[in-house]
N, C-alpha and C. Protein backbone atom coordinates (compact mmCIF):
# COMPACT_ATOMS: atom_id res chain seq x y z
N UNK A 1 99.32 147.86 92.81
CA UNK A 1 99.72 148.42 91.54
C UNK A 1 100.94 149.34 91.68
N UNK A 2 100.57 150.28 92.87
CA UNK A 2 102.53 151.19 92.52
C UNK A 2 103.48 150.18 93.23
N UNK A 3 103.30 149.05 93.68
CA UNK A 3 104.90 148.20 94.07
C UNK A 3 105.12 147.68 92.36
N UNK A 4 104.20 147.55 91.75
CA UNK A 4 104.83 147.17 90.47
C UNK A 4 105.36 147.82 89.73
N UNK A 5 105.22 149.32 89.95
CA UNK A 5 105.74 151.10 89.44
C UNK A 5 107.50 151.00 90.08
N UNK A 6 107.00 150.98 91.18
CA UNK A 6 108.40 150.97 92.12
C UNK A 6 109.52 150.02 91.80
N UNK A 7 108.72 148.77 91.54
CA UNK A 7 110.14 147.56 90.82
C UNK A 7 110.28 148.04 89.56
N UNK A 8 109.83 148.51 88.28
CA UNK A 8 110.04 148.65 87.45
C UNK A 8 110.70 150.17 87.51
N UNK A 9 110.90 150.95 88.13
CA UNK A 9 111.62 151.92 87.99
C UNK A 9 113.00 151.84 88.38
N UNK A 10 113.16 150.69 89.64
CA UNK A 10 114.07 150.16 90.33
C UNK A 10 114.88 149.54 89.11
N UNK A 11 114.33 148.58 88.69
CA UNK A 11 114.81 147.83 87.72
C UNK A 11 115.36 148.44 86.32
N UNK A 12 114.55 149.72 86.08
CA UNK A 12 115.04 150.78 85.04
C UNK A 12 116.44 151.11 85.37
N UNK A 13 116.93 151.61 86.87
CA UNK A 13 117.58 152.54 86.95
C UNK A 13 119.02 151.11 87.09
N UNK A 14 118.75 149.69 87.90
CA UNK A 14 119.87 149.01 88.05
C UNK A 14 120.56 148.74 86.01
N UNK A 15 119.39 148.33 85.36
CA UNK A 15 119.52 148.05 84.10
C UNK A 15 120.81 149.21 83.19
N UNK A 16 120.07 150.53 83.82
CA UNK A 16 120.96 151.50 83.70
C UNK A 16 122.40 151.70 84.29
N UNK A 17 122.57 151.31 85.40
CA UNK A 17 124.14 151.55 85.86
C UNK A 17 124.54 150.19 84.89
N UNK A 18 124.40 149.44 85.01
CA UNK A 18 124.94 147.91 84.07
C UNK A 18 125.30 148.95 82.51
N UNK A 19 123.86 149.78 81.88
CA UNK A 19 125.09 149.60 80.55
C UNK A 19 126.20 151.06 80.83
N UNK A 20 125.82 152.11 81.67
CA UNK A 20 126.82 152.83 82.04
C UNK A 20 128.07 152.11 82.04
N UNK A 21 127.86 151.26 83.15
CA UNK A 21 129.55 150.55 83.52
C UNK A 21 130.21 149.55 82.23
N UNK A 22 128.88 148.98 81.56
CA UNK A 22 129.49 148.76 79.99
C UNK A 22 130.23 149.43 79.36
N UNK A 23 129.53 150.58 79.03
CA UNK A 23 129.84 151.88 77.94
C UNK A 23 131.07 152.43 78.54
N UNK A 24 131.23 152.41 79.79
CA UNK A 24 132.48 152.85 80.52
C UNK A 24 133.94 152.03 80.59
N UNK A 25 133.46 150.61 80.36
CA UNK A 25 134.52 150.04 80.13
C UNK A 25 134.37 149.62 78.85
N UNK A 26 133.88 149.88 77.87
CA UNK A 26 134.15 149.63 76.42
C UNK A 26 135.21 150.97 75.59
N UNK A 27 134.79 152.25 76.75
CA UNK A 27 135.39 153.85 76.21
C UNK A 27 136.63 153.54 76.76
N UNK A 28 136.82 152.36 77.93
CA UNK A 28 138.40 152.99 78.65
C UNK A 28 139.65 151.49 78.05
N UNK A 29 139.25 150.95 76.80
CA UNK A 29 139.74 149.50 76.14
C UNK A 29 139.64 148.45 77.18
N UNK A 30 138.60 148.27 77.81
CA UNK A 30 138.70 146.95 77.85
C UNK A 30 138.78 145.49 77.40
N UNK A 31 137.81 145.63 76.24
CA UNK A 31 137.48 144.71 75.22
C UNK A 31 138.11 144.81 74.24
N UNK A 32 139.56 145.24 73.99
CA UNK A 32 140.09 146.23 73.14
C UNK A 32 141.02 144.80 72.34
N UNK A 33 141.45 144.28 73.12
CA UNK A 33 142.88 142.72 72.96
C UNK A 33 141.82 141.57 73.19
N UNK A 34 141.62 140.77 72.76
CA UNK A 34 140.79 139.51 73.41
C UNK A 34 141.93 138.40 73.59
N UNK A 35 142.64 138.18 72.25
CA UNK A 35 142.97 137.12 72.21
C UNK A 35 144.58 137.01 72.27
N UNK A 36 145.11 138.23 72.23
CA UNK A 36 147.06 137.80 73.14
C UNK A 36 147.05 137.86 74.41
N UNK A 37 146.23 138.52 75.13
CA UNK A 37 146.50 138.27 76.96
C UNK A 37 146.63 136.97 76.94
N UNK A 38 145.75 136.34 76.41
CA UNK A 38 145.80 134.56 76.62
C UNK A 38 146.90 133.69 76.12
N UNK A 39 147.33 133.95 75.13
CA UNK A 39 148.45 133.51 74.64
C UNK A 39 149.73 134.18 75.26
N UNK A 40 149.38 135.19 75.36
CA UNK A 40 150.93 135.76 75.72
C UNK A 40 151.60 135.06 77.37
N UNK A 41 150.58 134.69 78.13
CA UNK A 41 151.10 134.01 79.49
C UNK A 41 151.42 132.83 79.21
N UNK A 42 151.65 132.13 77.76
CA UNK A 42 152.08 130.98 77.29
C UNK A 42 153.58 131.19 76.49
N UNK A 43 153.91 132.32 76.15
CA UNK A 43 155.23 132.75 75.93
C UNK A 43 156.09 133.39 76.95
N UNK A 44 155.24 133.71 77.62
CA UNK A 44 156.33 134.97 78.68
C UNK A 44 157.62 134.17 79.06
N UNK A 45 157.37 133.28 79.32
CA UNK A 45 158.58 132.45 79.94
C UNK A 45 159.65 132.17 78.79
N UNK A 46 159.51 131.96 77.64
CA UNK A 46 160.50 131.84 76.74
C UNK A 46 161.14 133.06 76.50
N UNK A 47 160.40 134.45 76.44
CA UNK A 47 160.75 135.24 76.04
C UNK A 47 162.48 135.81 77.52
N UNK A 48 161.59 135.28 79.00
CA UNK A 48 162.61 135.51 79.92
C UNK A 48 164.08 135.05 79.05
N UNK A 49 163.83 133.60 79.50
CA UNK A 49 164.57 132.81 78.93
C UNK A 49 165.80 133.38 77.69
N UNK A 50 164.77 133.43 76.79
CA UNK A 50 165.90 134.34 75.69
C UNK A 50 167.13 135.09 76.47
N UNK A 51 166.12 135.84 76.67
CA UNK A 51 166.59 137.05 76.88
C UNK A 51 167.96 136.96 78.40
N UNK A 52 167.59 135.82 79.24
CA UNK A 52 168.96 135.32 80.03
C UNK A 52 169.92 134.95 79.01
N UNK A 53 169.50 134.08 78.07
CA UNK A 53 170.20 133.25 77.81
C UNK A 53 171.37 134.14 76.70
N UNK A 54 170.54 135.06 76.24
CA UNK A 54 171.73 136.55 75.47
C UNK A 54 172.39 136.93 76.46
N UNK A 55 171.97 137.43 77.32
CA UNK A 55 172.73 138.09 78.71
C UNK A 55 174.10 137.05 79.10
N UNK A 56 173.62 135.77 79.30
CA UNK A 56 174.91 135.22 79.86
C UNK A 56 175.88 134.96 79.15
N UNK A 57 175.85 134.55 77.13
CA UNK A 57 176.56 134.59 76.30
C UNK A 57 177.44 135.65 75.94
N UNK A 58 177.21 136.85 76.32
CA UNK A 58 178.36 137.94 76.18
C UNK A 58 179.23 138.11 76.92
């Protein structure tokens, strides 16, 4: 009976660092952008581009 005390307290306290490190990365923006990181590594390269392509025209 207390190994079943002992896992469940164990299991209390891992359950606990998990939503700490949630709550910790929800306070510091992680989850903040979802959906331009993903898109944006699908423009970056045009945007170089442009931006040579002004540079060498002057």
């Amino acid at each position: 009976m207390s190994v079943i005390i002992i896992l469940l307290i164990v299991s209390l306290l891992i359950a606990g660092g998990f939503l700490m490190g949630f709550l910790w990365s929800v306070k510091d923006g992680q989850f903040d952008d979802q959906k331009s990181p993903a898109h944006r590594i699908l423009f970056d390269n045009e945007l170089k581009i442009n931006q040579s392509n002004i540079k060498n025209t002057k």
